[in-house]
Protein backbone atom coordinates (compact mmCIF):
# COMPACT_ATOMS: atom_id res chain seq x y z
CA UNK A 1 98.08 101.75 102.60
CA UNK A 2 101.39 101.29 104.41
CA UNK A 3 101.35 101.36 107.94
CA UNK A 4 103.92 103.65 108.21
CA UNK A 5 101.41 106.21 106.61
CA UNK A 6 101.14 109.08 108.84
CA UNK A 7 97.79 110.32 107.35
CA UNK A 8 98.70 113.10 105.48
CA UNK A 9 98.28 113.97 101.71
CA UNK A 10 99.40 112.07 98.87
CA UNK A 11 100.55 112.44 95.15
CA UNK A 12 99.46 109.61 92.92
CA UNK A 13 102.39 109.50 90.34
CA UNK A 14 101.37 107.94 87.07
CA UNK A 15 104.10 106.86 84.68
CA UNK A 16 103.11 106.46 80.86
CA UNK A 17 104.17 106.35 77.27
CA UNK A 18 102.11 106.92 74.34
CA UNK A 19 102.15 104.52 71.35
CA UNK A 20 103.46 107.01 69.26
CA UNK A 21 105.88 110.05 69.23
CA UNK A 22 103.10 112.65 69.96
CA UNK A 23 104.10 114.83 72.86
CA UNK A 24 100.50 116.29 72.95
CA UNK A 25 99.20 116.37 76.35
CA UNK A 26 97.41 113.71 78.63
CA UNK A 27 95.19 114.15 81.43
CA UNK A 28 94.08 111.75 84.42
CA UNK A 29 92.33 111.63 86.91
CA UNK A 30 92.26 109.17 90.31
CA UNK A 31 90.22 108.25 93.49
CA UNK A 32 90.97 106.21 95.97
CA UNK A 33 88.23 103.43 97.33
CA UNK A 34 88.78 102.36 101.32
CA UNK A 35 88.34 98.37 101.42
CA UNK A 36 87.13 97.31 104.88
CA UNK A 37 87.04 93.55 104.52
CA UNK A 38 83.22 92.03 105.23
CA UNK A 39 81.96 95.32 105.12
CA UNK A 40 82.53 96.87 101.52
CA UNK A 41 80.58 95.89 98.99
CA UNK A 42 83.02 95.54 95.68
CA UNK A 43 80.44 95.48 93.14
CA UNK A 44 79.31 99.17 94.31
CA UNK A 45 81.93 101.94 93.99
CA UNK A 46 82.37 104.13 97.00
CA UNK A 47 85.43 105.72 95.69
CA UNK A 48 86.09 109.05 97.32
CA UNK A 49 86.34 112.86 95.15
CA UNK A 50 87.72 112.02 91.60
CA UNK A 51 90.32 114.31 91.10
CA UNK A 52 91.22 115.48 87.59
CA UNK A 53 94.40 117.03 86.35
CA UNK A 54 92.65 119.73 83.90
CA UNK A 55 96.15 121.32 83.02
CA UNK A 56 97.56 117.98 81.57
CA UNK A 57 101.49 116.61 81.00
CA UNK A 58 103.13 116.67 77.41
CA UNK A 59 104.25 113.00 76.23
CA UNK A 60 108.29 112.19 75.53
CA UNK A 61 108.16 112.83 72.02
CA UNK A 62 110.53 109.30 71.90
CA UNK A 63 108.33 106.47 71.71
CA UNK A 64 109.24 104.00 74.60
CA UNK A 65 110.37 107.10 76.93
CA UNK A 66 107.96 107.33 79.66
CA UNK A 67 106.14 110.62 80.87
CA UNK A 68 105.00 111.15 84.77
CA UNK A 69 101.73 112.64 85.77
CA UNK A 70 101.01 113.74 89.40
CA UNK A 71 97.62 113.83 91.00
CA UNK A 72 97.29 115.32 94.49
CA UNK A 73 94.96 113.65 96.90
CA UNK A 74 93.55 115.40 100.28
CA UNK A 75 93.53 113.38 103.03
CA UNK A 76 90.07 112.53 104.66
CA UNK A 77 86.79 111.98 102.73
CA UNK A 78 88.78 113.51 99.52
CA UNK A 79 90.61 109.81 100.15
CA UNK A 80 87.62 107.98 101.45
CA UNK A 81 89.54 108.14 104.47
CA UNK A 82 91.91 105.64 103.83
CA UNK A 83 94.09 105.17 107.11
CA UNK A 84 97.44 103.22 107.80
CA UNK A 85 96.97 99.58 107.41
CA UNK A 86 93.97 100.16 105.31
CA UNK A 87 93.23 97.82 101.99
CA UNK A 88 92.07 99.86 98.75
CA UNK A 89 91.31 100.52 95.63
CA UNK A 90 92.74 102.90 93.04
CA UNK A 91 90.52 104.53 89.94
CA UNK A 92 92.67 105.99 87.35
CA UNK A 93 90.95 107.27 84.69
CA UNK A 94 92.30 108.75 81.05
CA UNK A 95 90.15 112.48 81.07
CA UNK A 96 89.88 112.80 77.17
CA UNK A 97 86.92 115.17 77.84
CA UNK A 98 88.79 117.71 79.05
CA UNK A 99 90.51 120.66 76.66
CA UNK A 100 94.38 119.97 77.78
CA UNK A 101 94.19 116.66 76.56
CA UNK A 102 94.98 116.34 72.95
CA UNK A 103 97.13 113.09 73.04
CA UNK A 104 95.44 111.71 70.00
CA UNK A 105 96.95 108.51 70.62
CA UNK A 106 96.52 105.03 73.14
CA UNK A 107 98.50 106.01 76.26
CA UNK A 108 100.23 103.04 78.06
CA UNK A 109 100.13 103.04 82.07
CA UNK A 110 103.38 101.38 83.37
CA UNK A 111 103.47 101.88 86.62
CA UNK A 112 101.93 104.19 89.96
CA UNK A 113 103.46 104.70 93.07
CA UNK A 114 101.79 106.54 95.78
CA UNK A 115 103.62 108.65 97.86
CA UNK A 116 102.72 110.70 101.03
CA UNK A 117 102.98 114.28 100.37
């Protein structure tokens, strides 16, 4: 994390296209893992509350355009209390399970920036 983090919330902002023209809806969901080197054990995942975006984001309907989801993130144990300076991990995860999400398609992540709510 930066160290000009000032502990606060955070939006994860996922940018995506689908392989298609569909502009049926996608939903994600991401968690946030705290690396503390010689401590965390990377082949067992301690990533903080998964949060899911049930409600979903409608794809560009031109293939190639790319669509943004947001996912809020709490700061604390919601984060796995991930503090200034800190190394971590990021889980983003395509929810096809849940009822918004009727993107038939394969959805292409192109970038995520985390920003500090």
């Amino acid at each position: 994390m930066p160290k000009r983090y000032k502990g606060g919330d955070v939006n994860v902002l996922i940018n995506w296209m689908s392989d298609g023209t569909s502009t049926n809806k996608v939903c994600f969901s991401a968690a946030l893992e705290r690396v503390d080197v010689g401590t965390t054990d990377l082949d067992a995942d301690s990533f903080g509350t998964q949060v899911i975006d049930t409600t979903g984001v409608a794809g560009n309907a031109t293939s190639g355009i790319q669509s943004q989801s947001s996912i809020p993130l709490v700061a604390g144990t919601s984060m796995d209390s991930v503090a200034a300076g800190d190394a971590f991990r990021l889980k983003i995860t395509r929810e096809t399970g849940q009822a918004n999400d009727t993107n038939t398609g394969n959805i292409q992540i192109t970038s995520v920036e985390i920003r500090e709510a």
